[in-house]
N, C-alpha and C. Protein backbone atom coordinates (compact mmCIF):
# COMPACT_ATOMS: atom_id res chain seq x y z
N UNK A 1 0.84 -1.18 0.00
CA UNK A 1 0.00 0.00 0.00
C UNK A 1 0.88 1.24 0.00
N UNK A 2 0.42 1.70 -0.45
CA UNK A 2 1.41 3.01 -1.17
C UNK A 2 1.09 4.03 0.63
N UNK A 3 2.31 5.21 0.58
CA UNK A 3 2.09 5.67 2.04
C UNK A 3 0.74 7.33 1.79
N UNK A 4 0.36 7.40 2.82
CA UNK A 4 -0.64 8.25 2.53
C UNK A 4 0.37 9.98 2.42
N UNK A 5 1.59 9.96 2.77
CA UNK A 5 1.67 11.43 2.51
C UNK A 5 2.78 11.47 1.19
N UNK A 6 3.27 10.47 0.71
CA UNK A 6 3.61 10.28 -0.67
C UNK A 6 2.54 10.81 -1.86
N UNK A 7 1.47 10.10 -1.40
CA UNK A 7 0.08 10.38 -2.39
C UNK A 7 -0.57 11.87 -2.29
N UNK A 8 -0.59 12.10 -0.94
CA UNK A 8 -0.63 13.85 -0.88
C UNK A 8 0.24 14.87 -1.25
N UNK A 9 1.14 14.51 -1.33
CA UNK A 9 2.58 14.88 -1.98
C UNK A 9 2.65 15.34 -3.09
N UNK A 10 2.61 13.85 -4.34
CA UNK A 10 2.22 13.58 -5.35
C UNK A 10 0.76 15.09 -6.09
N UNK A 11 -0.29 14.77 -5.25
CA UNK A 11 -1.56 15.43 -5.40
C UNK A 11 -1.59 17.14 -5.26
N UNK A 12 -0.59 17.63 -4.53
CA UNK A 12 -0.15 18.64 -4.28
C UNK A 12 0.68 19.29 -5.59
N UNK A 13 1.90 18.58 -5.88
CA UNK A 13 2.98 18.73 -7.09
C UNK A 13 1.87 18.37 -8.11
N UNK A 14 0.78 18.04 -8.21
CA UNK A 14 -0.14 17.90 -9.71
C UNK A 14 -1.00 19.42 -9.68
N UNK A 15 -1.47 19.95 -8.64
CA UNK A 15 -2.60 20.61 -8.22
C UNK A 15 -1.65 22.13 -9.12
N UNK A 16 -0.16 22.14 -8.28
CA UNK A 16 0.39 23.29 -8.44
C UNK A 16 0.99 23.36 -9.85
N UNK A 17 1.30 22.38 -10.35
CA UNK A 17 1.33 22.46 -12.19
C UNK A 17 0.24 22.67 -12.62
N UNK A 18 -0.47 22.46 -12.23
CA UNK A 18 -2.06 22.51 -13.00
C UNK A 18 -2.31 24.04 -12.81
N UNK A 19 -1.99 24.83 -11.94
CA UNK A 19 -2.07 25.83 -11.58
C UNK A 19 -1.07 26.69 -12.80
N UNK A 20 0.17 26.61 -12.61
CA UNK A 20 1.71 27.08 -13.06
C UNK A 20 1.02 26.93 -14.92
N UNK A 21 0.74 26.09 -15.30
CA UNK A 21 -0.25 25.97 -16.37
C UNK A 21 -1.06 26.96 -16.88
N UNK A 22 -2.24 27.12 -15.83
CA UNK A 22 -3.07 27.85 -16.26
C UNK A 22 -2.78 29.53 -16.42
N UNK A 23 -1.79 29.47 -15.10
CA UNK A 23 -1.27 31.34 -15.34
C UNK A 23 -0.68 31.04 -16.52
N UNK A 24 0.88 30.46 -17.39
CA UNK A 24 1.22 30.12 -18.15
C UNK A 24 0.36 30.94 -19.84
N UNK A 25 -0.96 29.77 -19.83
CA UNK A 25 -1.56 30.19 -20.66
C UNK A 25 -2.42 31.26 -21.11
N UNK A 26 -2.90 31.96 -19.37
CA UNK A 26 -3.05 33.29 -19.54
C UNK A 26 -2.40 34.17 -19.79
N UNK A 27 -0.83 33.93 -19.81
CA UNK A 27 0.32 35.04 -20.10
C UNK A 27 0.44 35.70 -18.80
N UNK A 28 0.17 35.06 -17.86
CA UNK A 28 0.68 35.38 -16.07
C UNK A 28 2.15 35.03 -15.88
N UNK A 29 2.62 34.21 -16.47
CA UNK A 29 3.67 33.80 -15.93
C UNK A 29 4.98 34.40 -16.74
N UNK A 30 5.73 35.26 -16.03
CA UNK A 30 6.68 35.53 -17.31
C UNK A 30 8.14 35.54 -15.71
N UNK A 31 9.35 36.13 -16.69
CA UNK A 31 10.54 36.14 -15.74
C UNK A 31 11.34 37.42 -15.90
N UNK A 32 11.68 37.70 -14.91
CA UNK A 32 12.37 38.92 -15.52
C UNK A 32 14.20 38.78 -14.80
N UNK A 33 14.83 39.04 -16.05
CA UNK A 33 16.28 39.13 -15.12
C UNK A 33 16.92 39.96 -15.57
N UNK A 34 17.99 40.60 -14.66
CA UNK A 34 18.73 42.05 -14.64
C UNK A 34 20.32 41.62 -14.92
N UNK A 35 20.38 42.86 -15.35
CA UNK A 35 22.08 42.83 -16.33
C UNK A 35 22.64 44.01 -15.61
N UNK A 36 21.98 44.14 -14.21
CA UNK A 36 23.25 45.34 -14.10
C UNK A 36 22.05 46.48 -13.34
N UNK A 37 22.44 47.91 -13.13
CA UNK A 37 21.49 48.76 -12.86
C UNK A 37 20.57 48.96 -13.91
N UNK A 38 19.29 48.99 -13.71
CA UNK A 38 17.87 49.68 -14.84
C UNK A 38 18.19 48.36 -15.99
N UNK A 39 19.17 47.72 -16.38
CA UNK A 39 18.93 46.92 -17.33
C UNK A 39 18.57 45.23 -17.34
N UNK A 40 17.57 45.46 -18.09
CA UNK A 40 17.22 43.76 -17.93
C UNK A 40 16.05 43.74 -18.78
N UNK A 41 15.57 42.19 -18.80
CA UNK A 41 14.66 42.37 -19.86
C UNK A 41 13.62 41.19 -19.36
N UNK A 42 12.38 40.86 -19.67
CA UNK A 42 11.24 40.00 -19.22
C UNK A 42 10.96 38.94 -20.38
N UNK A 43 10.44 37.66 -20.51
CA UNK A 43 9.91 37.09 -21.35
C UNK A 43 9.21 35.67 -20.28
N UNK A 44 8.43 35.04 -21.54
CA UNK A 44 7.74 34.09 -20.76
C UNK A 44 8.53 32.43 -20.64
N UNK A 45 9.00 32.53 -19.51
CA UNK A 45 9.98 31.52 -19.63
C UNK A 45 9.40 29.50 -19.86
N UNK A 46 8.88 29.44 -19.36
CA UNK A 46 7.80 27.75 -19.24
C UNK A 46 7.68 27.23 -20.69
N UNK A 47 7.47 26.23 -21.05
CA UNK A 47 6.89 25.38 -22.92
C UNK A 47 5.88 24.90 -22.27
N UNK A 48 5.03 25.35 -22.63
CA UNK A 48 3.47 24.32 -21.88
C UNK A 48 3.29 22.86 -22.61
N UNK A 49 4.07 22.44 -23.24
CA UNK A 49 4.43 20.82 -23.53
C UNK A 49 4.83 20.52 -22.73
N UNK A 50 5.94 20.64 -22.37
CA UNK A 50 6.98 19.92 -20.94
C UNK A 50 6.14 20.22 -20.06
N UNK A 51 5.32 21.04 -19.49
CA UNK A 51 4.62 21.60 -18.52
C UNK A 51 3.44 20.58 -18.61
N UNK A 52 2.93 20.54 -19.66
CA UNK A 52 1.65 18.71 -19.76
C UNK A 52 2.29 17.38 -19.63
N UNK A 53 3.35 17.04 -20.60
CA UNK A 53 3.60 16.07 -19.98
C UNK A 53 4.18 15.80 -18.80
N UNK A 54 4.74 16.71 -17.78
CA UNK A 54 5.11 16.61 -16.41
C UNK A 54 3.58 16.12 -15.74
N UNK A 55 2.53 17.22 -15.70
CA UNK A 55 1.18 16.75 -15.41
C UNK A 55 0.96 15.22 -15.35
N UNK A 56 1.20 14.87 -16.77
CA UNK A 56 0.89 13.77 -17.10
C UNK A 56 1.49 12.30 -16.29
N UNK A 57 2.97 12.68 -15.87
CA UNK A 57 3.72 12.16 -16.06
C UNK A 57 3.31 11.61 -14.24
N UNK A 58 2.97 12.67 -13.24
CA UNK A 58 2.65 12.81 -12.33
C UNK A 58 1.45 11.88 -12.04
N UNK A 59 0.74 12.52 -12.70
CA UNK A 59 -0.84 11.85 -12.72
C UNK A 59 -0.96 9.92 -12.97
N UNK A 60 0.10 9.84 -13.98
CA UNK A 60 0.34 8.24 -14.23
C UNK A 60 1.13 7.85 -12.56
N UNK A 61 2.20 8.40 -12.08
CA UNK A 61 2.59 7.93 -11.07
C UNK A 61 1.38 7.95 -10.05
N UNK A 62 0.92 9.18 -9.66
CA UNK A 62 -0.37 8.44 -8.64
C UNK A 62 -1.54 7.92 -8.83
N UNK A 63 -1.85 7.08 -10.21
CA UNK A 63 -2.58 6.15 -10.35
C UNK A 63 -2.24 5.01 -10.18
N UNK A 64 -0.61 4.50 -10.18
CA UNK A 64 -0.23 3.50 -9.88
C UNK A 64 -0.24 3.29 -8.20
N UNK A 65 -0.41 4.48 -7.53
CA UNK A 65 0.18 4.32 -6.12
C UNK A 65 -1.09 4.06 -5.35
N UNK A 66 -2.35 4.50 -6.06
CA UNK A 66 -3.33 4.69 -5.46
C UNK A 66 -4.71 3.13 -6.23
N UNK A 67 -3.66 2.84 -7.33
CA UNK A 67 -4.05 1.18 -7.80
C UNK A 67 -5.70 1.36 -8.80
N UNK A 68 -5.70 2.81 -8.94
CA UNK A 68 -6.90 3.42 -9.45
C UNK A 68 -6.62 3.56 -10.83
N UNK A 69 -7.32 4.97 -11.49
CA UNK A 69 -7.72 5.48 -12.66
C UNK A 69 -8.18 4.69 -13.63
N UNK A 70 -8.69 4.84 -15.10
CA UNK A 70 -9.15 4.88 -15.47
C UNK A 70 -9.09 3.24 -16.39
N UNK A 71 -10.02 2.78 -17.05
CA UNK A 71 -9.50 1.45 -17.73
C UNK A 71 -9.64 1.84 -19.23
N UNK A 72 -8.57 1.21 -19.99
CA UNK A 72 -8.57 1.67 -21.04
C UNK A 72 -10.25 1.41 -21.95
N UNK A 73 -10.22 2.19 -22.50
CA UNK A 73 -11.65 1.94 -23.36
C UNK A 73 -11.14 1.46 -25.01
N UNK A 74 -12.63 0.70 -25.35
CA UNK A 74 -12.53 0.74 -26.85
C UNK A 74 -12.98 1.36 -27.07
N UNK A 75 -13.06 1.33 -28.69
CA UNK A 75 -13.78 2.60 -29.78
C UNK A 75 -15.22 2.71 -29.49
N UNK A 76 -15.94 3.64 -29.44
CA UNK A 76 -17.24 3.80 -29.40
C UNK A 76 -18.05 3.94 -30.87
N UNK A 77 -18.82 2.76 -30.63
CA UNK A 77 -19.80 2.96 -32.11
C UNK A 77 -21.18 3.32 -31.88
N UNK A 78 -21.59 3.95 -33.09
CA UNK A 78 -22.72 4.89 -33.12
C UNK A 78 -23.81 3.61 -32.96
N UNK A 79 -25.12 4.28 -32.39
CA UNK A 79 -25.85 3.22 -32.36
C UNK A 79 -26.40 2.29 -33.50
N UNK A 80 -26.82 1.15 -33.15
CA UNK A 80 -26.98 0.18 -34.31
C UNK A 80 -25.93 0.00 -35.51
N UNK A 81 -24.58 0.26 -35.20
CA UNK A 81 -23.45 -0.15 -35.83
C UNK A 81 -22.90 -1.32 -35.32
N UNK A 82 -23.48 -2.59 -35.42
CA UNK A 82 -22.69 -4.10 -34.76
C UNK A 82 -21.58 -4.08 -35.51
N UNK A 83 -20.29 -4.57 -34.77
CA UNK A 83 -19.29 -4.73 -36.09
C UNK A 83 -18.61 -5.57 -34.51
């Protein structure tokens, strides 16, 4: 059995990417660094790819810990399509 503050842990580091994400895509999140007095410059530092699959990557680890999520599905057919 997986330990309970590993899994809160885990659930926490998902919650706050999920977060870091969403400013991200609002254009909240940017960086700014200095070269000296008055000079420096800002841009948006994060790739919201690496930033999903980390999510992702997270989310697969505490489904294994917690022996849960989802079962894979098949294709869904429209009704009265037997095949």
């Amino acid at each position: 059995m997986a330990d309970p503050l590993q899994i809160a842990e885990l659930r926490t580091k998902i919650a706050e990417a999920k977060t870091a994400l969403h400013r991200l895509m609002l254009g909240d999140k940017e960086v700014e660094v200095n070269f000296g007095v008055n000079r420096g410059t800002k841009w948006a530092q994060a790739n919201p790819d690496k930033l999903r699959a980390y999510i992702n990557e997270l989310e697969t680890e505490l489904a294994g810990m917690v022996g849960g999520g989802a079962r894979p599905r098949g294709p869904i057919y429209p009704m009265g399509d037997a095949r």
